[in-house]
C-alpha atoms as a PDB file:
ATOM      1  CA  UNK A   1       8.733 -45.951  33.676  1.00  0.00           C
ATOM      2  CA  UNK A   2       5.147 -45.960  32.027  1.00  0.00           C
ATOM      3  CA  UNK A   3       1.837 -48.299  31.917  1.00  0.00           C
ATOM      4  CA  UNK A   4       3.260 -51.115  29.441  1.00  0.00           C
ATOM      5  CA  UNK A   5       1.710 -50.004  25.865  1.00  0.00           C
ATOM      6  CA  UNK A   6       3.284 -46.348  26.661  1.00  0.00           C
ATOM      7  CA  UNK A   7       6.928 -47.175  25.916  1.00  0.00           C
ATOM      8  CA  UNK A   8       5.971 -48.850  22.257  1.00  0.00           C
ATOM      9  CA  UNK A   9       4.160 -46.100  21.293  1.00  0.00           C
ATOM     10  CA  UNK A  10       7.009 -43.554  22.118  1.00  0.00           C
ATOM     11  CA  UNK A  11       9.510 -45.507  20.403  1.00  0.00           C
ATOM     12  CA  UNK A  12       7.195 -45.500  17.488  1.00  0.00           C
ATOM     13  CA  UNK A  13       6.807 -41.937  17.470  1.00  0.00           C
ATOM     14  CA  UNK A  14      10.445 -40.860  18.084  1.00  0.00           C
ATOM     15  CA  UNK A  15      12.225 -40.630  14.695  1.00  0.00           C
ATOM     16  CA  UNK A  16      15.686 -41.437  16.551  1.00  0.00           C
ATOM     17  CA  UNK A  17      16.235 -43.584  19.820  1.00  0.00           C
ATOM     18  CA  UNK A  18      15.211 -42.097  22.833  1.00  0.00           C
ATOM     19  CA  UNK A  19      18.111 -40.769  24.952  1.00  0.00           C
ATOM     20  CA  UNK A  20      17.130 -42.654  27.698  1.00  0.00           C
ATOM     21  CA  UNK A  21      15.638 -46.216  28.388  1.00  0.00           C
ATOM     22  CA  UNK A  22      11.851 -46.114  29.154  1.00  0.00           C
ATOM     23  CA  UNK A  23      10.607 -48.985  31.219  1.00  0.00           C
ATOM     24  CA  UNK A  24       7.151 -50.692  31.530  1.00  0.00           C
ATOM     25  CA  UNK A  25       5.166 -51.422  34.883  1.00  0.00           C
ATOM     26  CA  UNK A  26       1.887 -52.764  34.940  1.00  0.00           C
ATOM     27  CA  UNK A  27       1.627 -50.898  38.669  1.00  0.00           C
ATOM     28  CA  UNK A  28       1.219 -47.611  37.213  1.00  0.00           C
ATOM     29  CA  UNK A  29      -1.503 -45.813  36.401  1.00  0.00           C
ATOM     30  CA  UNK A  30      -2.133 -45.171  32.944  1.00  0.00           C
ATOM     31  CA  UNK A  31      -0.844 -41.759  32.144  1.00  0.00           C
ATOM     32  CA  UNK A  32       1.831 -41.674  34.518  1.00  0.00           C
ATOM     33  CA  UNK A  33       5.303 -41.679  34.005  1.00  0.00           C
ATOM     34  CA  UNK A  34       8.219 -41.920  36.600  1.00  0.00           C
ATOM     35  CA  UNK A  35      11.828 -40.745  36.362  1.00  0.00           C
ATOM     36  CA  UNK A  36      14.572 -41.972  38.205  1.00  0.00           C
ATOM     37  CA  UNK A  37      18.062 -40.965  38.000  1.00  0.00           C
ATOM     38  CA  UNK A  38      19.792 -44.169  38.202  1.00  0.00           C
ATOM     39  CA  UNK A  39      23.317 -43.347  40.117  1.00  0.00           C
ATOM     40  CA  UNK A  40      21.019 -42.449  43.121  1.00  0.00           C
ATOM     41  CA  UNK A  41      19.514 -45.898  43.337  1.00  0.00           C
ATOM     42  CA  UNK A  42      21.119 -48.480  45.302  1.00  0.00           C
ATOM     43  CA  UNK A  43      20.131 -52.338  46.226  1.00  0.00           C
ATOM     44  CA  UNK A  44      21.517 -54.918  48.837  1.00  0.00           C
ATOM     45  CA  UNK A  45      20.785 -58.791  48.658  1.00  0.00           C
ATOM     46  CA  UNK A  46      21.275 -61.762  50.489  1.00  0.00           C
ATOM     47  CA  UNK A  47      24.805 -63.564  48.654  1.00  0.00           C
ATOM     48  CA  UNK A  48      22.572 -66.513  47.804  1.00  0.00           C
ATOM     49  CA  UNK A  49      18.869 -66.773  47.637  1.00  0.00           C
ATOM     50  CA  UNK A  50      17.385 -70.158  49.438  1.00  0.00           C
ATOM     51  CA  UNK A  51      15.804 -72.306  47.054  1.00  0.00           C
ATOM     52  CA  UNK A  52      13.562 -74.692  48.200  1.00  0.00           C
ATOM     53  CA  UNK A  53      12.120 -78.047  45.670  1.00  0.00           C
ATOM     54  CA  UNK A  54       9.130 -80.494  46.835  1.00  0.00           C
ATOM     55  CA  UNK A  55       7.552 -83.049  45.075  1.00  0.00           C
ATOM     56  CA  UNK A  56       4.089 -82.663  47.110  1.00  0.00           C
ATOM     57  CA  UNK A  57       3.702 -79.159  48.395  1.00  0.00           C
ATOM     58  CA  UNK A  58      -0.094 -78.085  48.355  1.00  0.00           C
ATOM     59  CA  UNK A  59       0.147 -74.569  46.696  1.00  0.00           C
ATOM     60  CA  UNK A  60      -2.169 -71.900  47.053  1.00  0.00           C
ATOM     61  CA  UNK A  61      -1.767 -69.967  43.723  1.00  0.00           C
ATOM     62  CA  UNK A  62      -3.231 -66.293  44.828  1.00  0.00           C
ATOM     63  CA  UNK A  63      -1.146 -63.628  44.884  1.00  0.00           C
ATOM     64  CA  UNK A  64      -3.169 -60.529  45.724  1.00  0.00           C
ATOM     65  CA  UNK A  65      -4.979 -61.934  49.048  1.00  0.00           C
ATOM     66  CA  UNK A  66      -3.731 -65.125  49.862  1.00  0.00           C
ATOM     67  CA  UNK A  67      -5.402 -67.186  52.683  1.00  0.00           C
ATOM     68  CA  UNK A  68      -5.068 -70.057  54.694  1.00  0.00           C
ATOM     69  CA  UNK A  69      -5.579 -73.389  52.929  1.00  0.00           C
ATOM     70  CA  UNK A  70      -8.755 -74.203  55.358  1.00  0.00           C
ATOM     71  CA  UNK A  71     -10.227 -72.466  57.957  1.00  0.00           C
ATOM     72  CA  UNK A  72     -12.737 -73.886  59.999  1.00  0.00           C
ATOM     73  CA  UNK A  73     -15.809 -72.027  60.884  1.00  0.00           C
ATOM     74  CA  UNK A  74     -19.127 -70.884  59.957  1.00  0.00           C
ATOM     75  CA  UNK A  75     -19.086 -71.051  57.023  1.00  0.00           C
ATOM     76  CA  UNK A  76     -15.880 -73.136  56.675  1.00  0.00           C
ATOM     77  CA  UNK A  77     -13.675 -71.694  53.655  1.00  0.00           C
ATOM     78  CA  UNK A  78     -11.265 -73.329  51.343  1.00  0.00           C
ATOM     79  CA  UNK A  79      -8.651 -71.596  49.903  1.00  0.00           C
ATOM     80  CA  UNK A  80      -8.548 -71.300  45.855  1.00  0.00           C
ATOM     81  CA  UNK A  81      -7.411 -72.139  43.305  1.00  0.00           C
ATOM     82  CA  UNK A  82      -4.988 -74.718  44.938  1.00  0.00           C
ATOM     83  CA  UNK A  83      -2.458 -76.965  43.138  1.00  0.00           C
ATOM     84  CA  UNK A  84      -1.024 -80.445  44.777  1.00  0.00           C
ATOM     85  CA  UNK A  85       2.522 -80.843  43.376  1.00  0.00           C
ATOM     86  CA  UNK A  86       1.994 -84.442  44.546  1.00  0.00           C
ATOM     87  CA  UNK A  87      -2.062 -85.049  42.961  1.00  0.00           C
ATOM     88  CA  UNK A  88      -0.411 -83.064  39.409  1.00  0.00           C
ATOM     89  CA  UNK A  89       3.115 -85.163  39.408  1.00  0.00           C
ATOM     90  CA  UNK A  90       4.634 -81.539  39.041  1.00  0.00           C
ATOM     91  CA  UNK A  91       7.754 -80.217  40.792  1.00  0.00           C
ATOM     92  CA  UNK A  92       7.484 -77.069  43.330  1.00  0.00           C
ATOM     93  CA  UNK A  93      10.103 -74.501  43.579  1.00  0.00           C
ATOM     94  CA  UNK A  94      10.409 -71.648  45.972  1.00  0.00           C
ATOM     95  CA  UNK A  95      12.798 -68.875  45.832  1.00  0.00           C
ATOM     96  CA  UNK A  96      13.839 -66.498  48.779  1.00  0.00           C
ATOM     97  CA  UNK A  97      15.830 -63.807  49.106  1.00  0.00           C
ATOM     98  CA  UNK A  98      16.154 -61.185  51.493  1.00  0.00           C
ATOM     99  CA  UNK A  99      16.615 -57.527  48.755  1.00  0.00           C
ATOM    100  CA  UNK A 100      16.235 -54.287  49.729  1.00  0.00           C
ATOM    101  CA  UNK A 101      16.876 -50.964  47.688  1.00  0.00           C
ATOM    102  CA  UNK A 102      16.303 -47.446  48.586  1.00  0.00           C
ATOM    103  CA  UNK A 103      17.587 -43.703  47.580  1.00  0.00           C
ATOM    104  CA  UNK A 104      21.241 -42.529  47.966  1.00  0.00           C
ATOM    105  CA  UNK A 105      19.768 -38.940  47.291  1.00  0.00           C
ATOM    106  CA  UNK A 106      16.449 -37.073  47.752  1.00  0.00           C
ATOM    107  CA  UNK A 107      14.873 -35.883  44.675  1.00  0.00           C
ATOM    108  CA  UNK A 108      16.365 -38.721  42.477  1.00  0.00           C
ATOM    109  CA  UNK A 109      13.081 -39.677  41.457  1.00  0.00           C
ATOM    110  CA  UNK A 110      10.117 -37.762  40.047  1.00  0.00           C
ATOM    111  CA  UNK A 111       6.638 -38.477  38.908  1.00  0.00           C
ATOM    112  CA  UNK A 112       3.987 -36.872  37.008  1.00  0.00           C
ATOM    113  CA  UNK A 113       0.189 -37.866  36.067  1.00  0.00           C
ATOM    114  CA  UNK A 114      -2.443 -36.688  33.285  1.00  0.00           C
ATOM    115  CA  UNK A 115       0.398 -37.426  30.811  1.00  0.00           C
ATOM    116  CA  UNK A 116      -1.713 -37.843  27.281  1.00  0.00           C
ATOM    117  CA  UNK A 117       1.470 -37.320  25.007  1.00  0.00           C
END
């Protein structure tokens, strides 16, 4: 797995496929890279997800600190930006599902950083 514009370039570069898949993950670093051997990886889920729909759900649409719609106080604070499914005539969906994944062997993944190639 590289930064997302890393995996282009290599299959650019590379005058026959790559032996292996490379991945892109906007979590990484640039110049990073992460192998994982694949056989050692293993995932458990929930046999079906929930799925909720609601016709006027007030959504807060923040995903790296989400807060409270309102809290009162000094000052009082409003949560944004906020969507009304019922204000917008739009349709919300939620999806849950319990997944977890983890390692059936140490040393099945590796990492390294400063990569410029």
């Amino acid at each position: 797995m590289a930064r997302p514009m890393w995996p282009r370039n290599c299959r650019a570069e590379c005058c026959q496929p790559a032996p292996v898949s490379v991945l892109s993950s906007g979590g990484l670093a640039s110049g990073t890279l992460v192998a994982l051997a694949l056989p050692a990886l293993v995932a458990a889920a929930d046999s079906q997800p929930r799925i909720d729909v609601n016709r006027d759900a007030l959504v807060h649409m923040e995903d790296a600190a989400p807060l409270a719609i309102g809290t009162a106080g000094s000052p009082n604070t409003v949560a944004a930006p906020s969507r009304s499914s019922f204000q917008t005539d739009s349709v919300s969906i939620r999806f849950i599902m319990q997944l977890s994944w983890g390692l059936r062997a140490a040393g099945s993944v590796a990492f390294t950083t400063g990569v410029t190639w």
